[in-house]
C-alpha atoms as a PDB file:
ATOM      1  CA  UNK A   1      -3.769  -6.329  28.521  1.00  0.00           C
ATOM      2  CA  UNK A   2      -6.002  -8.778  27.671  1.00  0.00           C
ATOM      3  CA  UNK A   3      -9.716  -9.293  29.270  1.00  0.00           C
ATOM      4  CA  UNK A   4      -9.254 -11.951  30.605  1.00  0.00           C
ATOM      5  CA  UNK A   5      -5.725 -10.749  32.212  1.00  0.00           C
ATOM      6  CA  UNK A   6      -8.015  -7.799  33.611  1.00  0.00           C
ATOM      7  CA  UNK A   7      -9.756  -9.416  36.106  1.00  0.00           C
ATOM      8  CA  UNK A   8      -6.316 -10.242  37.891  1.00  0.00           C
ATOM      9  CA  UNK A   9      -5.195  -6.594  40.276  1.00  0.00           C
ATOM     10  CA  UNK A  10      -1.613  -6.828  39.807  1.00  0.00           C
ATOM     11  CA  UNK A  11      -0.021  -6.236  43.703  1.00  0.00           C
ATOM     12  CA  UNK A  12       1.977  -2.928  44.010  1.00  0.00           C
ATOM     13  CA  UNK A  13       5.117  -2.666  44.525  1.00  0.00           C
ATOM     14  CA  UNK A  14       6.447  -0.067  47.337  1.00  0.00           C
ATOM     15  CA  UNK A  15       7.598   3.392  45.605  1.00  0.00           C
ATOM     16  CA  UNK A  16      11.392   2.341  46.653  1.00  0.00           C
ATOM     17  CA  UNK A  17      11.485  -0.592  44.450  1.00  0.00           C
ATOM     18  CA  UNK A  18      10.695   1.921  41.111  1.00  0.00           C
ATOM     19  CA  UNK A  19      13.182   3.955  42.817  1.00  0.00           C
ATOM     20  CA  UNK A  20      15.915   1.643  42.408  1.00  0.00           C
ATOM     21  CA  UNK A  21      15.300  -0.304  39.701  1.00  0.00           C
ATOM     22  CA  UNK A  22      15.282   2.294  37.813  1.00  0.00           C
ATOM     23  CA  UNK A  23      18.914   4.102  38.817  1.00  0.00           C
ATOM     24  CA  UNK A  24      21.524   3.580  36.709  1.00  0.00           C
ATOM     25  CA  UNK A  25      24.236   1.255  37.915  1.00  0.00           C
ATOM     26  CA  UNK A  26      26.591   2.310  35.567  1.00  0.00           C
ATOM     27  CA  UNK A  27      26.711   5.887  37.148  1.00  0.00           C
ATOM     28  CA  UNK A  28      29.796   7.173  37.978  1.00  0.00           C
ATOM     29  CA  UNK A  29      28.293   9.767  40.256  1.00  0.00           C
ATOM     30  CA  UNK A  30      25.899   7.614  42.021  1.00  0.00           C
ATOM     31  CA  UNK A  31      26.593   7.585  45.866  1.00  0.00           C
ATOM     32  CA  UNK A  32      26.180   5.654  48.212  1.00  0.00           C
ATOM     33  CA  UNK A  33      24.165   8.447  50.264  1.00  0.00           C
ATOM     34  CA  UNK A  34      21.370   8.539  47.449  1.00  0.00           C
ATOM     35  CA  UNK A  35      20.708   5.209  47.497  1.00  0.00           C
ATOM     36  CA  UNK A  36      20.689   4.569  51.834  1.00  0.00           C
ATOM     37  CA  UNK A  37      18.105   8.147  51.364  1.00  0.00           C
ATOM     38  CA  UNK A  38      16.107   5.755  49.080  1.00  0.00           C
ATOM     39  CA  UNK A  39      16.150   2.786  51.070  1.00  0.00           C
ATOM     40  CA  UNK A  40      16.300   4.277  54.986  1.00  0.00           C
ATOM     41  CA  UNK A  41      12.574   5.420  54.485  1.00  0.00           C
ATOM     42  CA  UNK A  42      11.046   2.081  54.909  1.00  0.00           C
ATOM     43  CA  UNK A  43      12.787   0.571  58.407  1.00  0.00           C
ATOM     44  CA  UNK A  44      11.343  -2.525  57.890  1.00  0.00           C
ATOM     45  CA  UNK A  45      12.887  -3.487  53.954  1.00  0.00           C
ATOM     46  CA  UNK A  46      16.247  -2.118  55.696  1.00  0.00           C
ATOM     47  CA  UNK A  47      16.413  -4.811  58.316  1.00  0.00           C
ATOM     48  CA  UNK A  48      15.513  -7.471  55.714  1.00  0.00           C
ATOM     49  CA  UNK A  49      18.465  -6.680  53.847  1.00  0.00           C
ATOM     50  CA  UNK A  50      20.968  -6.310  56.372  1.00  0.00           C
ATOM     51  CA  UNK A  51      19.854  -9.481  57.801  1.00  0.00           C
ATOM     52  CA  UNK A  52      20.361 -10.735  54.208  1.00  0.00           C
ATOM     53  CA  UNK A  53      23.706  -9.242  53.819  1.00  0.00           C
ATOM     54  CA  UNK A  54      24.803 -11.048  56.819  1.00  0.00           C
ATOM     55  CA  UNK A  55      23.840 -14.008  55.762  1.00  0.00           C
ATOM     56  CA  UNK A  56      27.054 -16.508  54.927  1.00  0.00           C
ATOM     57  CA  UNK A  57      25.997 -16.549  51.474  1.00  0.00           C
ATOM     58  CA  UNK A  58      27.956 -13.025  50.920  1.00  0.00           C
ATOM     59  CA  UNK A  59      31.105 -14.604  52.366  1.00  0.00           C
ATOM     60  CA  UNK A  60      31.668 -11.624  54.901  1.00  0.00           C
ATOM     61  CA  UNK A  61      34.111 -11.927  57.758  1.00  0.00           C
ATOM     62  CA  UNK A  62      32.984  -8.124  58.989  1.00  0.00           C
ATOM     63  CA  UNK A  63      29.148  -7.663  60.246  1.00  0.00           C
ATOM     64  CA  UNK A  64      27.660  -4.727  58.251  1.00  0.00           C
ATOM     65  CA  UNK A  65      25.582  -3.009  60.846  1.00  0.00           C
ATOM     66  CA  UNK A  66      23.919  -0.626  59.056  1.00  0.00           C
ATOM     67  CA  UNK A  67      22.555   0.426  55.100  1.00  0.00           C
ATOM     68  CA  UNK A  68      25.797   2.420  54.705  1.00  0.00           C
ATOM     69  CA  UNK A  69      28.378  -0.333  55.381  1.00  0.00           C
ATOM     70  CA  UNK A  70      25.918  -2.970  53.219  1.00  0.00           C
ATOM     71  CA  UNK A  71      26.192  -0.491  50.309  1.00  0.00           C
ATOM     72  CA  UNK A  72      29.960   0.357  50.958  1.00  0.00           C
ATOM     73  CA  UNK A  73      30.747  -3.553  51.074  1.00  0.00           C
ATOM     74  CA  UNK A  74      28.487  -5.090  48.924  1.00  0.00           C
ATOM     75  CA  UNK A  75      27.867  -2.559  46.627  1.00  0.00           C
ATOM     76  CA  UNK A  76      24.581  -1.386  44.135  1.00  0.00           C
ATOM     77  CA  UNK A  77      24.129  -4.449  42.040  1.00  0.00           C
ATOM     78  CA  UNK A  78      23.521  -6.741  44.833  1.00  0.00           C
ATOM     79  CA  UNK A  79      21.740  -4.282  47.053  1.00  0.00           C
ATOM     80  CA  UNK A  80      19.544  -3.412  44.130  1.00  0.00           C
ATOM     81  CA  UNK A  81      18.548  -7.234  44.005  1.00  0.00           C
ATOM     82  CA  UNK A  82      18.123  -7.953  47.801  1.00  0.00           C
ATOM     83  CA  UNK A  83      15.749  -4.731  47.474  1.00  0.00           C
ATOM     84  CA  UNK A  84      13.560  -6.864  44.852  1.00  0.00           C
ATOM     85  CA  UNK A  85      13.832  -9.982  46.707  1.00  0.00           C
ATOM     86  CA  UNK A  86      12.401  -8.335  50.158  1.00  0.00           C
ATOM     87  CA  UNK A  87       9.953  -6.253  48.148  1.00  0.00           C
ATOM     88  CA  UNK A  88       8.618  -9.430  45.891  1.00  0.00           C
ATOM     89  CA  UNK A  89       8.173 -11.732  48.914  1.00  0.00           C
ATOM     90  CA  UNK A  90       6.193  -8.990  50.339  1.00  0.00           C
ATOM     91  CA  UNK A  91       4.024  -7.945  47.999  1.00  0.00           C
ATOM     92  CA  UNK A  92       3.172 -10.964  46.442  1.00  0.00           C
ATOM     93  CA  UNK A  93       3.013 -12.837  50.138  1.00  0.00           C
ATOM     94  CA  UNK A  94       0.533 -10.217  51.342  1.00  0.00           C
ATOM     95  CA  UNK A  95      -1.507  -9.956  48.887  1.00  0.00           C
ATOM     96  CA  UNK A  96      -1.837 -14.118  48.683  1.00  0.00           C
ATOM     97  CA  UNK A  97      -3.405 -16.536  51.320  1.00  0.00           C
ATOM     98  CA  UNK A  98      -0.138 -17.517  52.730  1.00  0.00           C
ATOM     99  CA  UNK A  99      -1.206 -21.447  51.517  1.00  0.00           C
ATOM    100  CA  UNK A 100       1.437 -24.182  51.307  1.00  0.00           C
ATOM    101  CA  UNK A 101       1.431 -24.264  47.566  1.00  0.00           C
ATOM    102  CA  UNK A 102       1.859 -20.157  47.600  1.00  0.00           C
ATOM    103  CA  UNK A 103       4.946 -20.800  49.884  1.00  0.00           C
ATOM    104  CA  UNK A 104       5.833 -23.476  47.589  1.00  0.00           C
ATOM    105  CA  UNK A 105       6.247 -20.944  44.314  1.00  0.00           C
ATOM    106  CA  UNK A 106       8.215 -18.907  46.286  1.00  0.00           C
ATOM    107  CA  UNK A 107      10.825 -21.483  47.112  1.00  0.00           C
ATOM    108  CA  UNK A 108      11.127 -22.365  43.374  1.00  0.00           C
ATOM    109  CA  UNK A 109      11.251 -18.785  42.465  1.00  0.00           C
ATOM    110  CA  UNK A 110      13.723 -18.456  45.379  1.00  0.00           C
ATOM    111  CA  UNK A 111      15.676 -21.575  44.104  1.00  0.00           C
ATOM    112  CA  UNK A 112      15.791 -20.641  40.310  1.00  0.00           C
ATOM    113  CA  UNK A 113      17.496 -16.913  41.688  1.00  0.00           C
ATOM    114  CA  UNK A 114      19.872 -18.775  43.489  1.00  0.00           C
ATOM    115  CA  UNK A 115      20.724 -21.542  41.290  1.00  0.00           C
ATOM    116  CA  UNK A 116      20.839 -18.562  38.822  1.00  0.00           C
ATOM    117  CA  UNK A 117      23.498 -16.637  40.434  1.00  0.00           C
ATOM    118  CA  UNK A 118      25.530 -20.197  40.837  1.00  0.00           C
ATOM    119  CA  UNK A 119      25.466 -20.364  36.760  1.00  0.00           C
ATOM    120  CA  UNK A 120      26.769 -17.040  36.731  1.00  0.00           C
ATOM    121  CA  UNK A 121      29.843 -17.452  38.839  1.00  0.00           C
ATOM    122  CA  UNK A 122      30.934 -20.132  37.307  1.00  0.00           C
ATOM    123  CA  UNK A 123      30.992 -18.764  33.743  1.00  0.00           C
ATOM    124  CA  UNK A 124      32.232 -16.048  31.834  1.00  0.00           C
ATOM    125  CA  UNK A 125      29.505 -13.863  33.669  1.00  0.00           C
ATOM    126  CA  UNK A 126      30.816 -14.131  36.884  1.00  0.00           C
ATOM    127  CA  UNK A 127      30.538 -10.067  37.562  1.00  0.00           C
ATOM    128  CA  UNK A 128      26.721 -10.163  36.612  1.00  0.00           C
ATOM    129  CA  UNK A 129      25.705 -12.200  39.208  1.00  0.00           C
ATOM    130  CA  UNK A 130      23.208 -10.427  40.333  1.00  0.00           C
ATOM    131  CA  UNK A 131      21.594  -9.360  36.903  1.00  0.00           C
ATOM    132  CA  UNK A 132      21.652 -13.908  36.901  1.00  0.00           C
ATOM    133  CA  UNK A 133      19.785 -13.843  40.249  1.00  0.00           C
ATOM    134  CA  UNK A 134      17.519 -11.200  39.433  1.00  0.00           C
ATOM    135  CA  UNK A 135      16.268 -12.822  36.168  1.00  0.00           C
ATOM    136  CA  UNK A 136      15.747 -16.210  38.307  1.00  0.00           C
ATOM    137  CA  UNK A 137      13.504 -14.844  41.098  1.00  0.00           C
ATOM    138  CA  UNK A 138      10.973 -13.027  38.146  1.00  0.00           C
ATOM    139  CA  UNK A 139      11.102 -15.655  35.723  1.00  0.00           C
ATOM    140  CA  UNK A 140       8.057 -17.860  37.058  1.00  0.00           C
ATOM    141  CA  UNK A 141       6.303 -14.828  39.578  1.00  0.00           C
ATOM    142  CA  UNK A 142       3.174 -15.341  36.885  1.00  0.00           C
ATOM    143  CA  UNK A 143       2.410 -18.422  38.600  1.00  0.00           C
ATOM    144  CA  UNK A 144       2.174 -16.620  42.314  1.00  0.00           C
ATOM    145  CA  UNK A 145       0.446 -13.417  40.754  1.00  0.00           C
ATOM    146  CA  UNK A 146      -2.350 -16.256  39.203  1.00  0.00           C
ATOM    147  CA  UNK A 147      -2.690 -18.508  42.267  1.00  0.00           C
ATOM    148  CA  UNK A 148      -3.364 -15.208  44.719  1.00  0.00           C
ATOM    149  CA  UNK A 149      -6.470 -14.635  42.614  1.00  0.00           C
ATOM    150  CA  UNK A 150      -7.645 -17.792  41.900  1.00  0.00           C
ATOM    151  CA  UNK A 151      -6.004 -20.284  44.573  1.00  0.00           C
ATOM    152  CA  UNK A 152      -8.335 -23.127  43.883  1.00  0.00           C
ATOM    153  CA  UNK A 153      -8.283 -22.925  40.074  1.00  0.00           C
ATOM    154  CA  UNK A 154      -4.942 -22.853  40.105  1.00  0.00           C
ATOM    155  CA  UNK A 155      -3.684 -25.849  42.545  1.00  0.00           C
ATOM    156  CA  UNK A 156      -6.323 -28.230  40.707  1.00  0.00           C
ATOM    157  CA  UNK A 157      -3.947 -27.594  37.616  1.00  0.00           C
ATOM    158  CA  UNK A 158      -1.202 -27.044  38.791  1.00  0.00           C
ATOM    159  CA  UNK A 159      -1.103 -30.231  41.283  1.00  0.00           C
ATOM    160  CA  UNK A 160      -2.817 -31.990  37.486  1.00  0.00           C
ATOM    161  CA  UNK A 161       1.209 -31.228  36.389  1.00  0.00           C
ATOM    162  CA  UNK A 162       3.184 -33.083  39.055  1.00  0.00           C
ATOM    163  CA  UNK A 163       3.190 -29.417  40.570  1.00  0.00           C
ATOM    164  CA  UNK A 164       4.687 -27.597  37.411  1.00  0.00           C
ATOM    165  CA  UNK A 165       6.748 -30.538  36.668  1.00  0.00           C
ATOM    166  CA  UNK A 166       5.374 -31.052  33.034  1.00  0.00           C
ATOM    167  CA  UNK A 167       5.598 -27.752  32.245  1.00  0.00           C
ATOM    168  CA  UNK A 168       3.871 -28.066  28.355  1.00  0.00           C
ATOM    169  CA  UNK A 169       0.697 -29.035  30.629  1.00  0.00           C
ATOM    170  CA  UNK A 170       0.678 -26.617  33.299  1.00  0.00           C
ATOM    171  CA  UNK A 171       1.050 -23.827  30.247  1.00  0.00           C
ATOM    172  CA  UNK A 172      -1.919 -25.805  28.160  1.00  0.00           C
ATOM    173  CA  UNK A 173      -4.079 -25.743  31.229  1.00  0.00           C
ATOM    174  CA  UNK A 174      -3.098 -22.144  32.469  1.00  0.00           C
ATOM    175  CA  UNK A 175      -4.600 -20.996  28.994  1.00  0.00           C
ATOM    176  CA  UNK A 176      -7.306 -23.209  28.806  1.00  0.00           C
ATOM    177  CA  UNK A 177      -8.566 -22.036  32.557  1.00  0.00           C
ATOM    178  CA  UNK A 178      -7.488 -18.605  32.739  1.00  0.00           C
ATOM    179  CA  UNK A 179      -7.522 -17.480  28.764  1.00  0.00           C
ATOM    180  CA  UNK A 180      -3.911 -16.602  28.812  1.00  0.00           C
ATOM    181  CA  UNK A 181      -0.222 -18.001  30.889  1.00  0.00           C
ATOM    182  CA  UNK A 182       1.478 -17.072  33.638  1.00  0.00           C
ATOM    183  CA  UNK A 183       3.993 -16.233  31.542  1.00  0.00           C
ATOM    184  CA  UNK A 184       2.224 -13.566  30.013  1.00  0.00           C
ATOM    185  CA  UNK A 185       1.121 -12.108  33.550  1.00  0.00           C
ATOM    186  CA  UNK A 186       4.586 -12.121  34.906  1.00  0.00           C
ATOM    187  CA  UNK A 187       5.375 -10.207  31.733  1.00  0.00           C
ATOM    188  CA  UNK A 188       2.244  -7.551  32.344  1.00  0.00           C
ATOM    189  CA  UNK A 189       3.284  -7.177  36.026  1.00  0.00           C
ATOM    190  CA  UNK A 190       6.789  -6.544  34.723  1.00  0.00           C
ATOM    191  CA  UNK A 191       5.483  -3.487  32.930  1.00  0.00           C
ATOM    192  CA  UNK A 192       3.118  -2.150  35.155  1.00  0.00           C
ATOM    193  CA  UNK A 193       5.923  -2.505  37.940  1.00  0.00           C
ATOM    194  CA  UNK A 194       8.294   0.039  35.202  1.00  0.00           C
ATOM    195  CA  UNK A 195      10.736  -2.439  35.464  1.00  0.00           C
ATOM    196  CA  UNK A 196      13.441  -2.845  32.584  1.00  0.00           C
ATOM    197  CA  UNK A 197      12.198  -4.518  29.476  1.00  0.00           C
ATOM    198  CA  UNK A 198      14.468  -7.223  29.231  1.00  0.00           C
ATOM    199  CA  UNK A 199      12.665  -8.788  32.437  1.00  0.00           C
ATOM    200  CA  UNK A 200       9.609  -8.059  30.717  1.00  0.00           C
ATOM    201  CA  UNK A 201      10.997 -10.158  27.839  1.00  0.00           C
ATOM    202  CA  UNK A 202      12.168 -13.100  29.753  1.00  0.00           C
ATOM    203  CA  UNK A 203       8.925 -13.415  32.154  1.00  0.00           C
ATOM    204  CA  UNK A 204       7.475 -13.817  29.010  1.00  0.00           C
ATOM    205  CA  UNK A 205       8.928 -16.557  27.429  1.00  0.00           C
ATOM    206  CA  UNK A 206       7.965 -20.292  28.940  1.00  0.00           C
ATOM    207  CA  UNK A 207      10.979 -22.914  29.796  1.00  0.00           C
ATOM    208  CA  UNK A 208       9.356 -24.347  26.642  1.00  0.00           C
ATOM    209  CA  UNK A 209      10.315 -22.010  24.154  1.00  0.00           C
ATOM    210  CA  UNK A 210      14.359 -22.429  24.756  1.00  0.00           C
ATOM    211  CA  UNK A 211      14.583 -21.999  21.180  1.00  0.00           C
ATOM    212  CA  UNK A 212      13.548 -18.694  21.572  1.00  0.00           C
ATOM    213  CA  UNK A 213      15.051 -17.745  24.831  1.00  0.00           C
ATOM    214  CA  UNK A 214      18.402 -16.571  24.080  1.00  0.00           C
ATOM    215  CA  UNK A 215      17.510 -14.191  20.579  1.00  0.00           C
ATOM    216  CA  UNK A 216      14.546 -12.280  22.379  1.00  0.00           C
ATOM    217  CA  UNK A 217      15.833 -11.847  25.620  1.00  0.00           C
ATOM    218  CA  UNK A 218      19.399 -12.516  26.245  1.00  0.00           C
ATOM    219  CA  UNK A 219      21.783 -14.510  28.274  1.00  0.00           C
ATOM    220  CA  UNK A 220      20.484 -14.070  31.660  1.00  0.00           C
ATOM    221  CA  UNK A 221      17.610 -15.366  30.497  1.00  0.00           C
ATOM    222  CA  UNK A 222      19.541 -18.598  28.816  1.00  0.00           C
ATOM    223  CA  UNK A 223      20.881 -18.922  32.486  1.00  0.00           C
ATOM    224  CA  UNK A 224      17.532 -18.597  34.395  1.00  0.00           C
ATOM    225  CA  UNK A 225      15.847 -21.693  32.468  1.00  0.00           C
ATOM    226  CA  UNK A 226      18.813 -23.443  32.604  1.00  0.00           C
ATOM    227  CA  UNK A 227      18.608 -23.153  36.499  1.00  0.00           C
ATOM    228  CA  UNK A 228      14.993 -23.795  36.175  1.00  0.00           C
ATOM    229  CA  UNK A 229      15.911 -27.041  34.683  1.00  0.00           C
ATOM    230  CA  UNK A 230      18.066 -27.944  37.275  1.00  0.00           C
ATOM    231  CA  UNK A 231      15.504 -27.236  39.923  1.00  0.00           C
ATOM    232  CA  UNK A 232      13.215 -29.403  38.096  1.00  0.00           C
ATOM    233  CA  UNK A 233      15.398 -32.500  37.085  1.00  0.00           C
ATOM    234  CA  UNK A 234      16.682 -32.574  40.642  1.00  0.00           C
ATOM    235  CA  UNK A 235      13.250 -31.919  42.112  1.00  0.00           C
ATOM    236  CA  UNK A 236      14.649 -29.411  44.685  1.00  0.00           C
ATOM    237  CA  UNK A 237      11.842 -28.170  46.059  1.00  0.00           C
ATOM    238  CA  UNK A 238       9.458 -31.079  46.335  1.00  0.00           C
ATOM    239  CA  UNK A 239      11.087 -34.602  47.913  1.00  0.00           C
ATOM    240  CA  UNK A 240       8.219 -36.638  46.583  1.00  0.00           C
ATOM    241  CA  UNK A 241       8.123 -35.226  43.017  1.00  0.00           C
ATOM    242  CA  UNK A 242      10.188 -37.833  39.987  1.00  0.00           C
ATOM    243  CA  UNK A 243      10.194 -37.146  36.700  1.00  0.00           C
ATOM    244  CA  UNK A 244       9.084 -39.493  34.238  1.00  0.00           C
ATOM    245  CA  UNK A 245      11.217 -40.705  31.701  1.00  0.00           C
ATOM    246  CA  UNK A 246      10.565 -39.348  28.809  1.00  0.00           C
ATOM    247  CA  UNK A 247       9.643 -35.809  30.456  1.00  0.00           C
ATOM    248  CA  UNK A 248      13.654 -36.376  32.386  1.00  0.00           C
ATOM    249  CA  UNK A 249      14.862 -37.144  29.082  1.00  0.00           C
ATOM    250  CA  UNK A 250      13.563 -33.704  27.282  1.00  0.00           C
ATOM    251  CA  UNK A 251      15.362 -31.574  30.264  1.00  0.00           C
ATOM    252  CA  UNK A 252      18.074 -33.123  30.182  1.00  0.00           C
ATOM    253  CA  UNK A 253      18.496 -32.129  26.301  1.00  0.00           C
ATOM    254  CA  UNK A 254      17.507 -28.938  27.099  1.00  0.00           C
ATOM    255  CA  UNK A 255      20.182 -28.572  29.899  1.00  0.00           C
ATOM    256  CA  UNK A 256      22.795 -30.030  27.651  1.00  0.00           C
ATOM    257  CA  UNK A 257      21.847 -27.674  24.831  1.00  0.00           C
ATOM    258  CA  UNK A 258      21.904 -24.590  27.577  1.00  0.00           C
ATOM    259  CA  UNK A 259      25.295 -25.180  29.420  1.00  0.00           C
ATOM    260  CA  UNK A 260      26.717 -25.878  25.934  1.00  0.00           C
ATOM    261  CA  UNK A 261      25.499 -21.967  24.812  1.00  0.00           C
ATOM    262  CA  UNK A 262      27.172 -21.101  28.177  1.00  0.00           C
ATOM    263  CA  UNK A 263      30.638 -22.920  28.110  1.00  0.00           C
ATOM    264  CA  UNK A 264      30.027 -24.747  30.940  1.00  0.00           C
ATOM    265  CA  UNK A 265      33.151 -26.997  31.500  1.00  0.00           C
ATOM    266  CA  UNK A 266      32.582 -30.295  32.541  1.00  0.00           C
ATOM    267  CA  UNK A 267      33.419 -29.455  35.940  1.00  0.00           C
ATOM    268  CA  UNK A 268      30.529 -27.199  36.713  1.00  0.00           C
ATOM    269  CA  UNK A 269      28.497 -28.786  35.254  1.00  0.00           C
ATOM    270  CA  UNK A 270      29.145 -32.207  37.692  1.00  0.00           C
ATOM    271  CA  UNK A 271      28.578 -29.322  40.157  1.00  0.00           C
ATOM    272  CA  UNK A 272      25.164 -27.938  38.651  1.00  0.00           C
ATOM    273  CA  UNK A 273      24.571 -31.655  38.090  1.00  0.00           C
ATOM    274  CA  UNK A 274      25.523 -33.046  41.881  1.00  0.00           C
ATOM    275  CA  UNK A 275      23.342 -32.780  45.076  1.00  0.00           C
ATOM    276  CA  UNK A 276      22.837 -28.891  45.327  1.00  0.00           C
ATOM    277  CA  UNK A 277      19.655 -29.228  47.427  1.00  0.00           C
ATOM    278  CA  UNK A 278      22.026 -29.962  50.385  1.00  0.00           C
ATOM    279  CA  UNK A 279      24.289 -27.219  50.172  1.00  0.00           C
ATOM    280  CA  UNK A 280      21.320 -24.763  49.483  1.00  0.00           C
ATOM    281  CA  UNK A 281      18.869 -25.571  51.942  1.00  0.00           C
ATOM    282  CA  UNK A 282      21.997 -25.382  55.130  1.00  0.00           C
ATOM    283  CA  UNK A 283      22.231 -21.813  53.718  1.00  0.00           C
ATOM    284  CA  UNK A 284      21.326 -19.164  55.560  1.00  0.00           C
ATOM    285  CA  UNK A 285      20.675 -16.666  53.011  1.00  0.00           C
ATOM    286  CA  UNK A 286      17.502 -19.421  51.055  1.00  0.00           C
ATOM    287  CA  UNK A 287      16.257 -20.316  54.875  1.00  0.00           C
ATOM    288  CA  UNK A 288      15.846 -16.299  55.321  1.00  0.00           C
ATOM    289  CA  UNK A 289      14.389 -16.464  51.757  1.00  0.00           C
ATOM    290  CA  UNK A 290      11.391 -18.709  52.812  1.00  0.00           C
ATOM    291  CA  UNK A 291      10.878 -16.740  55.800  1.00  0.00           C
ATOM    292  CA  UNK A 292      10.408 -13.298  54.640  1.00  0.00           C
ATOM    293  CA  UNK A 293       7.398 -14.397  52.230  1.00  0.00           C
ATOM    294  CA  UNK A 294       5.602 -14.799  55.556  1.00  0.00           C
ATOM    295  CA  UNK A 295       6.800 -11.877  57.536  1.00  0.00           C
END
């Protein structure tokens, strides 16, 4: 870690997060009883996630009641990543000063995992959704890890962007203010956090460096700009916020290029490419999204 990157104290992560993160899916002989023992021990991440798993966005016609029935039904990969998202709203959100432009990270984070796990189920990586959502929420947390330390620094340059729209200028500044990116912070916390390298890997890589994207850290991280892209050409987050032309014009290369690496039909893509800000923000599962980073 750099000086400079020193003078930032990372926010810890609760023990249960490590816990999980670093169990392997793939194991036959994992039960479901191991990972409710995990989880049970902190009554408040347990509500958050079967509130989550209720939520319409899981499609279930049964109410899961309890940790046992949420891992039953919905199984590891997906509680693994509702155990991240609950965690990451909360320890970034306390640790921050719960400002507008804070809350405002989150949503894009929030948006990008979503948007993410979209991509995924409608390509060939429909079964790896959650890895897709995963890789969206962590992509940008750099940003929210930065602004908790240095809120005023940061919304002078970041507002200077059209609020991380130009993204070459909110990097430029980042290392011009700070001595290193977000990018590279998201990537630190990543490691001190022990979680998997590939995340690492991704965090670390701006929405500028597509070219680089999908040989250092894989596909999930192909689909995480790409629904990065679509956060920012649609300006989902922020109704006031238009893209100039020639900055519109770049992304929407960059999203052609990206959904062409994915075999994105033309269908989906009118989908990606159609008013999603609609359809996400009536969802019950991204309103419960903005409210735990305050809870």
């Amino acid at each position: 870690m750099s000086s400079e990157m020193q003078k930032i104290e990372l926010p810890p992560m609760p023990q249960v997060v490590s816990k999980i993160i670093q169990m392997d899916e793939n194991n036959i002989d994992l039960s479901s009883n191991q990972i409710q023992n995990i989880i049970s021990v902190d009554p408040g991440l347990t509500a958050k996630i079967l509130k989550l798993a209720n939520s319409a966005f899981y499609a279930r016609t049964k109410k899961i009641d309890n940790l046992s029935q949420a891992v039953t039904l919905l199984g590891f990969k997906t509680i693994k990543s509702l155990t991240l998202l609950v965690s990451v709203a909360g320890a970034i959100g306390k640790s921050g000063s719960q400002s507008e432009m804070q809350k405002e990270l989150w949503i894009q984070a929030v948006l990008t995992a979503y948007i993410s796990k979209i991509i995924a189920g409608k390509c060939e990586y429909a079964k790896q959704q959650e890895e897709a959502f995963l890789y969206g929420l962590l992509k940008n947390i750099g940003r929210l890890i930065i602004h908790n330390r240095f809120p005023n620094s940061y919304q002078t340059i970041y507002k200077k962007s059209f609020n991380g729209l130009y993204i070459e200028q909110l990097i430029e500044a980042e290392k011009e203010t700070f001595g290193f990116t977000s990018a590279e912070i998201a990537a630190e916390g990543m490691r001190n956090w022990n979680f998997p390298e590939n995340l690492s890997k991704v965090c670390a890589l701006t929405t500028n460096e597509y070219d680089k994207v999908f040989e250092e850290a894989g596909i999930f991280a192909v689909i995480a700009v790409l629904a990065e892209i679509i956060v920012l050409l649609q300006s989902i987050s922020k109704d006031e916020n238009q893209l100039e032309k020639d900055v519109s014009d770049k992304l929407e290369a960059i999203f052609k290029e990206y959904a062409k690496k994915l075999n994105l039909n033309e269908t989906t893509i009118t989908y990606l490419r159609g008013n999603l800000k609609k359809h996400i923000q009536q969802d019950d599962f991204f309103q419960f999204c903005e409210e735990i980073f305050t809870m």
